[in-house]
Every structure is written in C-alpha cells, then in structure tokens.
Protein backbone atom coordinates (compact mmCIF):
# COMPACT_ATOMS: atom_id res chain seq x y z
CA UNK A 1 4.30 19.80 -16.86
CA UNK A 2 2.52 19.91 -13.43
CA UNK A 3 1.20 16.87 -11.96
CA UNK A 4 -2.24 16.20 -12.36
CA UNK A 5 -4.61 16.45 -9.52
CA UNK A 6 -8.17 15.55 -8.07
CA UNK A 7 -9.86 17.65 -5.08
CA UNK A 8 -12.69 15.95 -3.52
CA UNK A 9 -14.79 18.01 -1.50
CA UNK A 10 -18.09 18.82 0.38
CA UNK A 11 -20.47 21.12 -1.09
CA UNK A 12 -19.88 23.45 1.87
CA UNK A 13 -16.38 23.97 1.01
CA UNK A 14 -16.21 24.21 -2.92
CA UNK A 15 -15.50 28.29 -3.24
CA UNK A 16 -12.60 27.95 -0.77
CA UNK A 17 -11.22 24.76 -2.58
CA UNK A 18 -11.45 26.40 -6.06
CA UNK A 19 -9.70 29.56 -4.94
CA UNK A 20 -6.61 27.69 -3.90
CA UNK A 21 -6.90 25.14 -6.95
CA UNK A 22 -4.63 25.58 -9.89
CA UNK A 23 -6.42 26.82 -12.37
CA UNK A 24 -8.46 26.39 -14.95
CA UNK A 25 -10.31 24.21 -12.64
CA UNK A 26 -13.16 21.23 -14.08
CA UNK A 27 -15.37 20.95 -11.36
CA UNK A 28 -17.46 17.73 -11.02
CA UNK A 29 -20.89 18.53 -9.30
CA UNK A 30 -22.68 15.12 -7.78
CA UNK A 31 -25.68 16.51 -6.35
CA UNK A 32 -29.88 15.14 -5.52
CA UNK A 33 -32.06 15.81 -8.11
CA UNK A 34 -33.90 19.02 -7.08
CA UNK A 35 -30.43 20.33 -6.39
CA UNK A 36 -29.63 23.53 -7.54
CA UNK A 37 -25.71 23.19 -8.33
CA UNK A 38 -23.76 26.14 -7.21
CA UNK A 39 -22.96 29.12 -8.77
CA UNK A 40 -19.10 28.75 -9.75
CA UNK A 41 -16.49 31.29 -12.21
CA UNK A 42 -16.00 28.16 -14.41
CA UNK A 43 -17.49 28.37 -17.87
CA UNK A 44 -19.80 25.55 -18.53
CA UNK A 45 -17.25 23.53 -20.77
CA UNK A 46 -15.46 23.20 -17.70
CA UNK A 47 -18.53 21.72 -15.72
CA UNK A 48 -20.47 18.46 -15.21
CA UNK A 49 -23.34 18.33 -13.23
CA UNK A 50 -24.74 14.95 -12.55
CA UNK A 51 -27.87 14.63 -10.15
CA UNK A 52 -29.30 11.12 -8.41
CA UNK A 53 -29.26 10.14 -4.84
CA UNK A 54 -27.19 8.89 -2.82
CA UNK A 55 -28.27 5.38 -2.84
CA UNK A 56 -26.58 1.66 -3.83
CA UNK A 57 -29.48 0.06 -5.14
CA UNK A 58 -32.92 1.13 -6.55
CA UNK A 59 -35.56 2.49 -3.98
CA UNK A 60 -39.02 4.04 -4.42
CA UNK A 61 -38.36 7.44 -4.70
CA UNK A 62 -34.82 7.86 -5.33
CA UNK A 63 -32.67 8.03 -8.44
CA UNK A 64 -29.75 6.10 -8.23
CA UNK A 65 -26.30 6.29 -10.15
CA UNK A 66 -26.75 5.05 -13.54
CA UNK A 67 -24.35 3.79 -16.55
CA UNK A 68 -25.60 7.11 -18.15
CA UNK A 69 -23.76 8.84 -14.85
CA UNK A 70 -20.52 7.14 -15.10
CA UNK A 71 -20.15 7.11 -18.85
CA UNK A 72 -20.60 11.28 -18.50
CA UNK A 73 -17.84 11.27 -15.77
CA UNK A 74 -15.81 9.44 -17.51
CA UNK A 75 -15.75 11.14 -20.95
CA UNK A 76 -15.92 14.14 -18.42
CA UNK A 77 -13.01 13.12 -16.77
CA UNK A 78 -10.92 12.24 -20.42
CA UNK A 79 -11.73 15.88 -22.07
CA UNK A 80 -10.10 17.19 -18.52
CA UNK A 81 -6.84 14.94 -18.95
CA UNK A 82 -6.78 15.87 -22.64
CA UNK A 83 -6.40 19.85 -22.07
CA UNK A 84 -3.10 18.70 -19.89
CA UNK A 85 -4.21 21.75 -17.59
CA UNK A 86 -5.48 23.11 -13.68
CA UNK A 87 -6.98 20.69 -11.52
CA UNK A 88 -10.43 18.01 -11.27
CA UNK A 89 -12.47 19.16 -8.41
CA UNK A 90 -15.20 16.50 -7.61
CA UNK A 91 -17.99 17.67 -5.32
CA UNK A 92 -21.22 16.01 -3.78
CA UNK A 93 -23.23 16.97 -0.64
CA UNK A 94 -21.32 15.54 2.06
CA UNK A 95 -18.06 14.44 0.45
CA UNK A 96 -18.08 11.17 1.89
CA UNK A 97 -19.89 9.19 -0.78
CA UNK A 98 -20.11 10.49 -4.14
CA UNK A 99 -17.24 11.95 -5.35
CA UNK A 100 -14.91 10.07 -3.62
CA UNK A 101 -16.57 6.79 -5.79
CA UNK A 102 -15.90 9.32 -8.61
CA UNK A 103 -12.46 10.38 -7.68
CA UNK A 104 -11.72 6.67 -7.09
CA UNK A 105 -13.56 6.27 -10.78
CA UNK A 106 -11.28 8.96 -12.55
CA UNK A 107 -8.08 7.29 -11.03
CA UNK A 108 -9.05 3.87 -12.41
CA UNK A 109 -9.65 5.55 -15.81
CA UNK A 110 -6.81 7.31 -16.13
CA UNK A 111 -4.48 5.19 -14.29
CA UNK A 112 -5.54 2.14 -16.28
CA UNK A 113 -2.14 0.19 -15.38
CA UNK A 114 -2.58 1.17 -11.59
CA UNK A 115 -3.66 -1.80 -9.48
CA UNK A 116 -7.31 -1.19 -8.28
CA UNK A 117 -6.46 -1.97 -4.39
CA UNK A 118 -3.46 0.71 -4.65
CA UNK A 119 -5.85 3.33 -5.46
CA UNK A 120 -8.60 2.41 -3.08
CA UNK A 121 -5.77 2.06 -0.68
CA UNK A 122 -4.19 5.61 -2.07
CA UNK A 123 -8.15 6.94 -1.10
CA UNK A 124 -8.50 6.02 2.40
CA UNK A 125 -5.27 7.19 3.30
CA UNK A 126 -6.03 10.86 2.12
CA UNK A 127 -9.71 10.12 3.19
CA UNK A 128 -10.27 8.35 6.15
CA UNK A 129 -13.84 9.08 6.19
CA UNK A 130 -14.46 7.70 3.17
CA UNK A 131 -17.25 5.58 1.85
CA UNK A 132 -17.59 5.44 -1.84
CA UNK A 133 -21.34 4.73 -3.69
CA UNK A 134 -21.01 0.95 -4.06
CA UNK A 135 -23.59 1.41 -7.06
CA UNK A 136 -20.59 3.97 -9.17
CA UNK A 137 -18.48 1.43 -8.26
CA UNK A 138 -19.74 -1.59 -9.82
CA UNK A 139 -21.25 1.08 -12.87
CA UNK A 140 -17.25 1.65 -13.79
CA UNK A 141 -16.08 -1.36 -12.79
CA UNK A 142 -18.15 -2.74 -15.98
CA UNK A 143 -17.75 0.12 -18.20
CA UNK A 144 -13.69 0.32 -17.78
CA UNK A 145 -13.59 -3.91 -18.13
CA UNK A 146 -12.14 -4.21 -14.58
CA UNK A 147 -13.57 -7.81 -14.10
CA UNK A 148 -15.17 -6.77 -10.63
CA UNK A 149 -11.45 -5.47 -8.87
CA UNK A 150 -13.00 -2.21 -8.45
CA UNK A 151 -15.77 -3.43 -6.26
CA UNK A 152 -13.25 -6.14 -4.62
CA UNK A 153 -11.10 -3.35 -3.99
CA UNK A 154 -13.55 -0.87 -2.45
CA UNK A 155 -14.87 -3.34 -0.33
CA UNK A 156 -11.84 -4.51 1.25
CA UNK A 157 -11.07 -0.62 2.64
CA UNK A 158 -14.32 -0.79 4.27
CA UNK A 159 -16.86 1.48 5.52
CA UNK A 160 -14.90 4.79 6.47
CA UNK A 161 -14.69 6.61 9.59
CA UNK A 162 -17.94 8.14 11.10
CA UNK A 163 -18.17 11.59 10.31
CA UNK A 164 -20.88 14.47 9.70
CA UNK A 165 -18.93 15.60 6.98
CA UNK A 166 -15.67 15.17 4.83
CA UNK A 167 -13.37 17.28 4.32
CA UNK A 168 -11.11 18.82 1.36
CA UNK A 169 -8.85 16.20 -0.20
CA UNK A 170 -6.30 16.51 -2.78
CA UNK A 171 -5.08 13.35 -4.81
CA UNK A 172 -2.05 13.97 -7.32
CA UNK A 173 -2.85 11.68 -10.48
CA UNK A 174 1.09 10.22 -11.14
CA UNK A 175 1.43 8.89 -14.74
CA UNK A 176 -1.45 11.06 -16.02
CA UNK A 177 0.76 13.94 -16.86
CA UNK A 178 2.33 12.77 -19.54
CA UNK A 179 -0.78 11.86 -21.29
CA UNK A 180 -2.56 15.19 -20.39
C-alpha cells in the first residue's frame, strides 16, 4: 500500500497541486469567513471547508479557530485515513499559517506514538516558512490529550522564515499506512 501523504499549500497553487496529487484527493479548505472556497473536481465527501480568521486569540471582528474547527478536521482527517487511499491536501490563504497548524494537527492524530517535537521538527524542515495558528494548536493539543507538547513543541521551532507566501509541501505520513 502507498504511503500516506499530506500537501500543504497556498490557495494560489491548489489546481496545480491536485493535478500532480495521487488521487482520490481530500482536500482541506481553511479559508476567512466571506471566502468563497474554490471550485475543485472532488465530490463533496471528499471536502472540508472550515472558515475563521487567521487569528490566535479572540478580536473584535474576527472569528477565530474553534474546538468545533479542530474536532471537524480531525474526524475529517480519520474518514481520509480510513479509505487507505490518494492523498490529504490542506489549503488556507497564504499557506504559512493555517494548514500547516492543520497538517501538523493530522500528523499528531494519526501518528499518535510520534513524539510531538519530531513532527514539528519534521514541519519546518519541509517548511521553512512556517508559522502554525498557535490557537489550532492548543485546540488539538486538548482534544488529542497531548498535555500541552503540541504547543511546547510548536513553540520551540519558532516563528518561520519571512515570506509573502508559502509554497507547496508534501509530508509522507510513515506508520499511517498500515492503519489506512
């Protein structure tokens, strides 16, 4: 069986990164409310669309991440694993915030024996840039009983590199495929 695998991406560059994805793709949009998600050829089983800002905390105005969020990704994320087929494409605006805190997130779920500084380790290595949404962070951190080593872990990669935007990434999942 193929090795799982997650694509984060910018919204910019979704077509092209589901083209070359094996297929049949999920696709994980993270977009502001008033977004209009794009227009994709993946049925809507194969979709979740999530919308709040990009924000860590509350602010007047803004929507942040909830535990509503994070428990959809990650049931999201464990109907993927469960079909044992294609690829997880995670998308947000930018691809710097967002969905690599949900990438990160899907790891932790479905790696739950992989050690949480690995993976955020694992993450800045493919993505440099990389700054995942505290606020998802500390959501699934609670919800997946990591005793705060999620947010421990994400903090001690740091801010990532200054950039405009990210760019495609592709993380294999190791010991997912034999449970997918």
């Amino acid at each position: 069986m193929p090795e799982a695998t997650t694509c984060i991406a910018p919204l910019a560059d979704v077509s092209a990164v589901l083209a070359r994805l094996p297929q049949p793709v999920h696709v994980v949009g993270l977009l502001g409310p008033g977004m209009a998600h794009p227009v994709l050829p993946v049925p809507e089983e194969r979709r979740l669309k999530l919308s709040f800002h990009d924000v860590s905390s509350a602010a007047p105005g803004h929507t942040p991440p909830g535990q509503e969020h994070v428990r959809a990704l990650l049931a999201f994320a464990r109907r993927w694993q469960a079909t044992g087929q294609g690829a997880l494409l995670v998308h947000c605006w930018m691809g710097v915030s967002r969905s690599p805190a949900a990438a990160y997130i899907v790891h932790c779920a479905l790696r739950p024996g992989a050690d949480e500084r690995a993976l955020a380790r694992e993450l800045r290595a493919l993505a440099p840039f990389a700054t995942p949404n505290a606020r998802l962070v500390a959501l699934a951190d609670a919800l997946l009983g990591r005793a705060g080593r999620m947010i421990s872990a994400i903090d001690a990669i740091g801010r990532g590199a200054e950039t405009a935007t990210g760019w495609p990434v592709t993380w294999p999942l190791p010991g997912a495929e034999g449970k997918r």
